[in-house]
C-alpha atoms as a PDB file:
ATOM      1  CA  UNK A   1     -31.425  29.682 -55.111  1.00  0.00           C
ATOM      2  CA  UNK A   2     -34.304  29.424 -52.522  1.00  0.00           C
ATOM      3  CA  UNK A   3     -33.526  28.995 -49.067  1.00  0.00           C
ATOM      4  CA  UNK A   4     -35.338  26.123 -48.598  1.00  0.00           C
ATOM      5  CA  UNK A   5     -33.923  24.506 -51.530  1.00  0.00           C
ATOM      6  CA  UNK A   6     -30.306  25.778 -50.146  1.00  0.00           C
ATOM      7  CA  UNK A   7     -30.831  24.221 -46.581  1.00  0.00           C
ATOM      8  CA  UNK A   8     -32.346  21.155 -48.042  1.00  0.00           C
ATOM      9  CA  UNK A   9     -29.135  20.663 -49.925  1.00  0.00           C
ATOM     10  CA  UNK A  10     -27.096  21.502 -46.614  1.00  0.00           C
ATOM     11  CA  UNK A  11     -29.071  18.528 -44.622  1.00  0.00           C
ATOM     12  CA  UNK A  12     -28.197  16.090 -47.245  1.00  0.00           C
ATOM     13  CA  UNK A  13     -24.129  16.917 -46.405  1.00  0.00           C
ATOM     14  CA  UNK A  14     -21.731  13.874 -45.510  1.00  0.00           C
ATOM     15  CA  UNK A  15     -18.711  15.275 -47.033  1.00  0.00           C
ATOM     16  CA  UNK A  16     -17.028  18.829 -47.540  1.00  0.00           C
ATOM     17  CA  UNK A  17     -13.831  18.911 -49.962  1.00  0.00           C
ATOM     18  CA  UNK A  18     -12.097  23.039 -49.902  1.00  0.00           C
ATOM     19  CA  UNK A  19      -9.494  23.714 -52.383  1.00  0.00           C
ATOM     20  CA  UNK A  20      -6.696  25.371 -50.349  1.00  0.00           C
ATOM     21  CA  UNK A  21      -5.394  28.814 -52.150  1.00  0.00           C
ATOM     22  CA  UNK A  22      -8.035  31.716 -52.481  1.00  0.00           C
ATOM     23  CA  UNK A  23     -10.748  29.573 -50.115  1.00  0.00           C
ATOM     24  CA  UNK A  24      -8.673  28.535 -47.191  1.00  0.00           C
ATOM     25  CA  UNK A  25      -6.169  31.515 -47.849  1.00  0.00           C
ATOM     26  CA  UNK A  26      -6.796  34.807 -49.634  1.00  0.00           C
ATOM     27  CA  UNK A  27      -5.022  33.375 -52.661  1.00  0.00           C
ATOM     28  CA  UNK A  28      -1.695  35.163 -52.174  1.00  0.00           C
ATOM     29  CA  UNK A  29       1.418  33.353 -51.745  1.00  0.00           C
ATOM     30  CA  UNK A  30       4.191  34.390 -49.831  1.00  0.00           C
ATOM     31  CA  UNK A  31       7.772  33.163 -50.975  1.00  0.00           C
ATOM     32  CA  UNK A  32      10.909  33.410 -48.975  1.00  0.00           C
ATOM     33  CA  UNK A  33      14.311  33.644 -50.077  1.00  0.00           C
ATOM     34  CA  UNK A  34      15.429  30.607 -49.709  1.00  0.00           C
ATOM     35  CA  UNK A  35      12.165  29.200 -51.832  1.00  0.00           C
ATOM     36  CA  UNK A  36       9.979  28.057 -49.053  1.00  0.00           C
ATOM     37  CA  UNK A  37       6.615  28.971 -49.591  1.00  0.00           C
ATOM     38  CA  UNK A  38       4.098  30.297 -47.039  1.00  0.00           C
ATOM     39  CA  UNK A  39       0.584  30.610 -46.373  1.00  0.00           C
ATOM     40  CA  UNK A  40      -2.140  32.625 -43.834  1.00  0.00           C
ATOM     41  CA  UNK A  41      -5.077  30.829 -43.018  1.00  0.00           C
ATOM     42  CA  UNK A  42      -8.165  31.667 -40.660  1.00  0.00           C
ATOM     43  CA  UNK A  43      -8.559  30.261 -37.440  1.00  0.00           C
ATOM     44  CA  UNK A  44     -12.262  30.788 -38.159  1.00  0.00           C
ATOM     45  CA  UNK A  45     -11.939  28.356 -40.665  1.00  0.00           C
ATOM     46  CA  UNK A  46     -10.112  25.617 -38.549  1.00  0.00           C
ATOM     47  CA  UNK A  47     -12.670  25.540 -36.090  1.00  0.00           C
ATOM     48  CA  UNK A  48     -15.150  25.554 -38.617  1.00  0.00           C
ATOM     49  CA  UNK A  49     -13.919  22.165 -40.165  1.00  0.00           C
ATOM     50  CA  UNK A  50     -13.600  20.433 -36.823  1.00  0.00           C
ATOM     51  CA  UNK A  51     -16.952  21.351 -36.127  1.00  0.00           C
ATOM     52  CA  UNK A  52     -17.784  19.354 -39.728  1.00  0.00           C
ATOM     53  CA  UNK A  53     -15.886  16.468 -38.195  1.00  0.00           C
ATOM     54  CA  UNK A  54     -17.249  16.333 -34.603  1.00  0.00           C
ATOM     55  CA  UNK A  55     -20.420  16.068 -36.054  1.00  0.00           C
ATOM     56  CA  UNK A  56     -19.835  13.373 -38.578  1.00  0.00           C
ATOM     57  CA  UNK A  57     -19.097  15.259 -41.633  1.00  0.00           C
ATOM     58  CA  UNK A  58     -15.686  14.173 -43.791  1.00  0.00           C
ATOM     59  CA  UNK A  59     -13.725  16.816 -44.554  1.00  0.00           C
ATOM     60  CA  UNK A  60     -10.692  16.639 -47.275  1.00  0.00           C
ATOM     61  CA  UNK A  61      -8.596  19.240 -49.177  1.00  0.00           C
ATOM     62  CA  UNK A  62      -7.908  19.056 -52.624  1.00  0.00           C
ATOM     63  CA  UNK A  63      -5.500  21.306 -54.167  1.00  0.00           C
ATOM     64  CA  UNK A  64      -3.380  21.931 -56.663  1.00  0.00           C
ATOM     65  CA  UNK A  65      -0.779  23.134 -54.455  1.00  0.00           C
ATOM     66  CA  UNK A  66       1.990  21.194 -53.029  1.00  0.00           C
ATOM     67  CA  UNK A  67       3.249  23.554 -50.678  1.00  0.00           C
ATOM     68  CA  UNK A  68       4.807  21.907 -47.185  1.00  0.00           C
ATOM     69  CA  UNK A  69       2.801  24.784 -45.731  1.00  0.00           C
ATOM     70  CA  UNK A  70      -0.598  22.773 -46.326  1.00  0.00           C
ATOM     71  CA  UNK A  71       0.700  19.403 -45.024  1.00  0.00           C
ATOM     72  CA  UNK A  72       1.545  21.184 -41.662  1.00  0.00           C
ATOM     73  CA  UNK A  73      -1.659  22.937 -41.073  1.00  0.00           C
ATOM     74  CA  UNK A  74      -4.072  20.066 -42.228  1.00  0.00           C
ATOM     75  CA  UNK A  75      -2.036  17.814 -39.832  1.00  0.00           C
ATOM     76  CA  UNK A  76      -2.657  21.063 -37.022  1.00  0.00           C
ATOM     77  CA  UNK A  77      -6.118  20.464 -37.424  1.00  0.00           C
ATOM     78  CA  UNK A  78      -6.012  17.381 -38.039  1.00  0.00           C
ATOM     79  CA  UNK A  79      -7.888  16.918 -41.844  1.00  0.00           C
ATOM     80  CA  UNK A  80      -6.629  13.229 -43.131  1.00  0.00           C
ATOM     81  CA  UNK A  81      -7.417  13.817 -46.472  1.00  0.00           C
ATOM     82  CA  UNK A  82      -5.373  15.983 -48.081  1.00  0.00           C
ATOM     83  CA  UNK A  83      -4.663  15.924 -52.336  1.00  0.00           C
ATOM     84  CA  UNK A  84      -1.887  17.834 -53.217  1.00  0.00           C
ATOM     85  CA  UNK A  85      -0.621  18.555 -56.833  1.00  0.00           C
ATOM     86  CA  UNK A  86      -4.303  17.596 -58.220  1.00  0.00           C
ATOM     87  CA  UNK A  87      -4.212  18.505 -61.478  1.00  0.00           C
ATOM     88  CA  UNK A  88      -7.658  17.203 -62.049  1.00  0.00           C
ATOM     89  CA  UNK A  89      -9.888  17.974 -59.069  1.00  0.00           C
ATOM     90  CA  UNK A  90     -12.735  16.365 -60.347  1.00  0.00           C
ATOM     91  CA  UNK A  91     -10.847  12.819 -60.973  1.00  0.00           C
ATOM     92  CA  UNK A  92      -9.445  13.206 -57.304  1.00  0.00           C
ATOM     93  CA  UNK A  93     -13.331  13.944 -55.699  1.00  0.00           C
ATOM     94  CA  UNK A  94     -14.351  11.109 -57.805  1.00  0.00           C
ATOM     95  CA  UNK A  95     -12.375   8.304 -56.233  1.00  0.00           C
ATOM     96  CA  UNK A  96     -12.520  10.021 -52.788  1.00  0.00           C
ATOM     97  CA  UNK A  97     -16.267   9.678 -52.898  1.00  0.00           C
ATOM     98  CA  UNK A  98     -15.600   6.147 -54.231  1.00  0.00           C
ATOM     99  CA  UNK A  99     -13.908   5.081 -51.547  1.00  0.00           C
ATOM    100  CA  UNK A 100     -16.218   6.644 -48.564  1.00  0.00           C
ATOM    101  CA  UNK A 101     -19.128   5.232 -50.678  1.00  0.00           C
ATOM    102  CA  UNK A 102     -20.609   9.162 -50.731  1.00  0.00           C
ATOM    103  CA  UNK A 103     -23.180   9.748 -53.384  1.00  0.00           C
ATOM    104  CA  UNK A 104     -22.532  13.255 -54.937  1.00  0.00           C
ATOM    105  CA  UNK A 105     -25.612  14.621 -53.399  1.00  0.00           C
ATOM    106  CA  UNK A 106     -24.317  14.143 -50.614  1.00  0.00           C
ATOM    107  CA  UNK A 107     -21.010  16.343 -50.628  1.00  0.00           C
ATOM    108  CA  UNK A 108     -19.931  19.862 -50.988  1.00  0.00           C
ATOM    109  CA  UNK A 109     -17.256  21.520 -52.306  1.00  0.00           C
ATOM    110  CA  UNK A 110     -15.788  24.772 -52.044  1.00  0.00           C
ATOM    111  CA  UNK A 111     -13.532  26.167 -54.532  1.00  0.00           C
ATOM    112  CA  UNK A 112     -12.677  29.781 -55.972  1.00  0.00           C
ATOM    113  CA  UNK A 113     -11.363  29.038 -59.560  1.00  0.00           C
ATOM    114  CA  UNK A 114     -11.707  27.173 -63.103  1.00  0.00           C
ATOM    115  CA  UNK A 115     -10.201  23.890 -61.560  1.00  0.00           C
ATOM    116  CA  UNK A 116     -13.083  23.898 -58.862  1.00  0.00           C
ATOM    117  CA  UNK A 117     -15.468  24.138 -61.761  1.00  0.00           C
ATOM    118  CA  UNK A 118     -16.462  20.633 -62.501  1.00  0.00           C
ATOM    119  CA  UNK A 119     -16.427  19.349 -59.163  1.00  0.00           C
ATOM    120  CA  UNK A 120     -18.972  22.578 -58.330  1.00  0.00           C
ATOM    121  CA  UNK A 121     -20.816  21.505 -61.334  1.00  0.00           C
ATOM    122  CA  UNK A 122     -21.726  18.008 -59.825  1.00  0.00           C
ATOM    123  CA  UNK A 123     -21.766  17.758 -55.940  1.00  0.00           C
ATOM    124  CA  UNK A 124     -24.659  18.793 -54.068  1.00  0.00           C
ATOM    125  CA  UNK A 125     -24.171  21.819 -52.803  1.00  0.00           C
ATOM    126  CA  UNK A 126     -21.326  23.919 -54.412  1.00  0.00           C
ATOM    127  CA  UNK A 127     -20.062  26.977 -53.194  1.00  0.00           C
ATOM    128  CA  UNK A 128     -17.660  29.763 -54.076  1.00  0.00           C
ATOM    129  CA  UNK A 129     -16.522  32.950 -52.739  1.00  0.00           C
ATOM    130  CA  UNK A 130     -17.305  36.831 -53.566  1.00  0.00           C
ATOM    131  CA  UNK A 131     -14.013  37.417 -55.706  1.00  0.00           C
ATOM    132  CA  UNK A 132     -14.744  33.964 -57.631  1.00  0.00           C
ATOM    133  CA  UNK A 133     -14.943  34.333 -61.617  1.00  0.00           C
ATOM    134  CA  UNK A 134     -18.234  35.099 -62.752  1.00  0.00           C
ATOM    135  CA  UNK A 135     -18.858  30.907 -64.514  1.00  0.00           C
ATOM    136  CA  UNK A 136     -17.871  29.479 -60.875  1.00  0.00           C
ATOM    137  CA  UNK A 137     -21.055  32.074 -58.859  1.00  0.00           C
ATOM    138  CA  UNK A 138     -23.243  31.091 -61.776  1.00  0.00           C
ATOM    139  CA  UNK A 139     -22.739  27.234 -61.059  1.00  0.00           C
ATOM    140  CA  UNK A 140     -22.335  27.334 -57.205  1.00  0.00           C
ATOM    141  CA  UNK A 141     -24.945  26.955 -54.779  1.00  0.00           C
ATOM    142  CA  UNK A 142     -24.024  29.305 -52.913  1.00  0.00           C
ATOM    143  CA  UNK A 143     -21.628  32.165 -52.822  1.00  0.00           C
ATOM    144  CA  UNK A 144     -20.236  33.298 -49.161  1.00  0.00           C
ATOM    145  CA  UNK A 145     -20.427  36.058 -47.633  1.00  0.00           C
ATOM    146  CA  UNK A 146     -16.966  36.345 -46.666  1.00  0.00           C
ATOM    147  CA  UNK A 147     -13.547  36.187 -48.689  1.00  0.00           C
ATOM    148  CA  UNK A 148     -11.498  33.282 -48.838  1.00  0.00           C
ATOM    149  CA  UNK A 149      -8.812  33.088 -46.145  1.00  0.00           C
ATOM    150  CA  UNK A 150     -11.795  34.951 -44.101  1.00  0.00           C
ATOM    151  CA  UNK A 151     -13.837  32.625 -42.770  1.00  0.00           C
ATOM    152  CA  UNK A 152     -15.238  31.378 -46.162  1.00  0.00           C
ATOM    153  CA  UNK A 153     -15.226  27.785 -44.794  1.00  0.00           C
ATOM    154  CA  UNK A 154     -16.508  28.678 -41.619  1.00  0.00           C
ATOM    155  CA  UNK A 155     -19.809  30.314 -43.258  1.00  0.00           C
ATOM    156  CA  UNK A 156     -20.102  27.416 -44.862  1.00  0.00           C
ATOM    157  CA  UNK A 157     -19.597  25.087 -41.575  1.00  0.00           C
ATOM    158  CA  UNK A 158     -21.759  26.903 -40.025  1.00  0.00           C
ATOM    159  CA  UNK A 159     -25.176  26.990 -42.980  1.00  0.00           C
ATOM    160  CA  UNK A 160     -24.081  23.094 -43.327  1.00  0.00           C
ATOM    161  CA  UNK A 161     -24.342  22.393 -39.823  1.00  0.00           C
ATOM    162  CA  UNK A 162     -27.294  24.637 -39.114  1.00  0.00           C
ATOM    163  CA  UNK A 163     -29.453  22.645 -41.803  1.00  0.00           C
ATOM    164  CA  UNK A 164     -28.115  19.669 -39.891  1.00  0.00           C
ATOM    165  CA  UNK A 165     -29.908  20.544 -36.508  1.00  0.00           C
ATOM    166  CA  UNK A 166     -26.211  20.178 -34.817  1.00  0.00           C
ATOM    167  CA  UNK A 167     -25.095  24.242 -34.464  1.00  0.00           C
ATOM    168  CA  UNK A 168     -26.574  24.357 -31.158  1.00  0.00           C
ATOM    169  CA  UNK A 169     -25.721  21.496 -29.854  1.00  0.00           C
ATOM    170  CA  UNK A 170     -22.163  22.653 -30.835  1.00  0.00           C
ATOM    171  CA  UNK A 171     -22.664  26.465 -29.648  1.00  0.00           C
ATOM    172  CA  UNK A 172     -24.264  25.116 -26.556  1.00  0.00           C
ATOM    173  CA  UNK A 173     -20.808  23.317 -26.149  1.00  0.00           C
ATOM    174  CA  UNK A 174     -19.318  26.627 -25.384  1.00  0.00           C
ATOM    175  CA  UNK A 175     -22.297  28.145 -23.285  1.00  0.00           C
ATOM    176  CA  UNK A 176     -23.953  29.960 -26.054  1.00  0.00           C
ATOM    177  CA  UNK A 177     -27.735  29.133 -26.661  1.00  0.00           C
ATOM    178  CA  UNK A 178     -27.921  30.588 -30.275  1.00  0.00           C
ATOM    179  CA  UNK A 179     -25.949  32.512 -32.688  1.00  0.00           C
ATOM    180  CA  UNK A 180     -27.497  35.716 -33.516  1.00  0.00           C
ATOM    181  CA  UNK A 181     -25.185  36.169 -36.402  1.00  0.00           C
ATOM    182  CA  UNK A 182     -26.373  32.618 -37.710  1.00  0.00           C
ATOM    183  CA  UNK A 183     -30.167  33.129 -37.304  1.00  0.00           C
ATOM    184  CA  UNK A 184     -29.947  36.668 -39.252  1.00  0.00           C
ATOM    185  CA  UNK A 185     -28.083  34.606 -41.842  1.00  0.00           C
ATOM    186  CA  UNK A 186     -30.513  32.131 -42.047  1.00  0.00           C
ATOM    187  CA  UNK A 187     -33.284  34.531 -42.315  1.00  0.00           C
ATOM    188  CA  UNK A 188     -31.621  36.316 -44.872  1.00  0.00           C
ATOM    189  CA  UNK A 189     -31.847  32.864 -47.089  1.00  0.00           C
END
């Protein structure tokens, strides 16, 4: 896709939806003996999607999972929107859009497998990672750089955000001018 067309995509963005496994983790899960099931996520990430909703962008999960272990770190980071056990991702986007009165052009989704499909298929800007099945980087907007569970979301944050005019306020937040990481990305676009 041309970067112009990607960025004009990004400046249209109101709401970001991330499946969990494989884009907010690496996709492995780690079971304990007693049953409890655990999960790694990137800090990168986090701060990523708090970025998003400092600067007015809704962000949800919705996953198939229903793992205790993604309850606890949306509430760390405080995401309010979290679909667990969705067996039909696109159904759940549907009414979530519904009810914050977003038109599709105006969200983006990130997902790394066949149930992210449809909802990749119709939002605005849909994006995958590098190890995502061939149909899913054919249909996405855009396909990060980095793995899932490796700052995936944070790329993605960060282009969104960028297009938005509201990185450097953001950066500048922390005493950094620029990003010269996100400037080389953007000119590689």
């Amino acid at each position: 896709m041309p970067a112009v067309d990607l960025i004009a995509r990004a400046r249209r963005v109101r709401l970001l939806t991330c499946d969990v496994d494989g884009v907010l983790t690496d996709g492995r899960i780690y079971v304990a003996d007693d049953g409890r099931e655990t999960k790694a996520y990137s800090c990168l990430d986090g701060l990523g999607m708090k970025w998003l909703e400092r600067s007015g962008v809704a962000v949800a999960w919705i996953t198939g999972s229903t793992a205790p272990a993604v309850v606890q770190r949306a509430t760390t980071l405080g995401v309010e929107r979290v679909f667990l056990g969705a067996e039909d991702k696109l159904e759940v986007w549907e009414r979530l859009r519904a009810e914050l009165s977003i038109e599709r052009a105006e969200c983006a989704h990130i997902g790394d497998d066949f149930p992210d499909l449809a909802v990749i298929a119709r939002c605005g800007l849909g994006a995958t990672v590098p190890r995502a099945p061939e149909p899913l980087q054919r249909r996405a907007h855009y396909v990060t750089r980095n793995e899932g569970g490796k700052g995936a979301v944070r790329e993605l944050a960060e282009l969104i955000l960028a297009a938005q005019g509201k990185l450097e306020a953001l950066l500048a937040s922390y005493g950094e001018a620029s990003s010269p990481d996100l400037d080389a990305k953007v000119r590689r676009l």
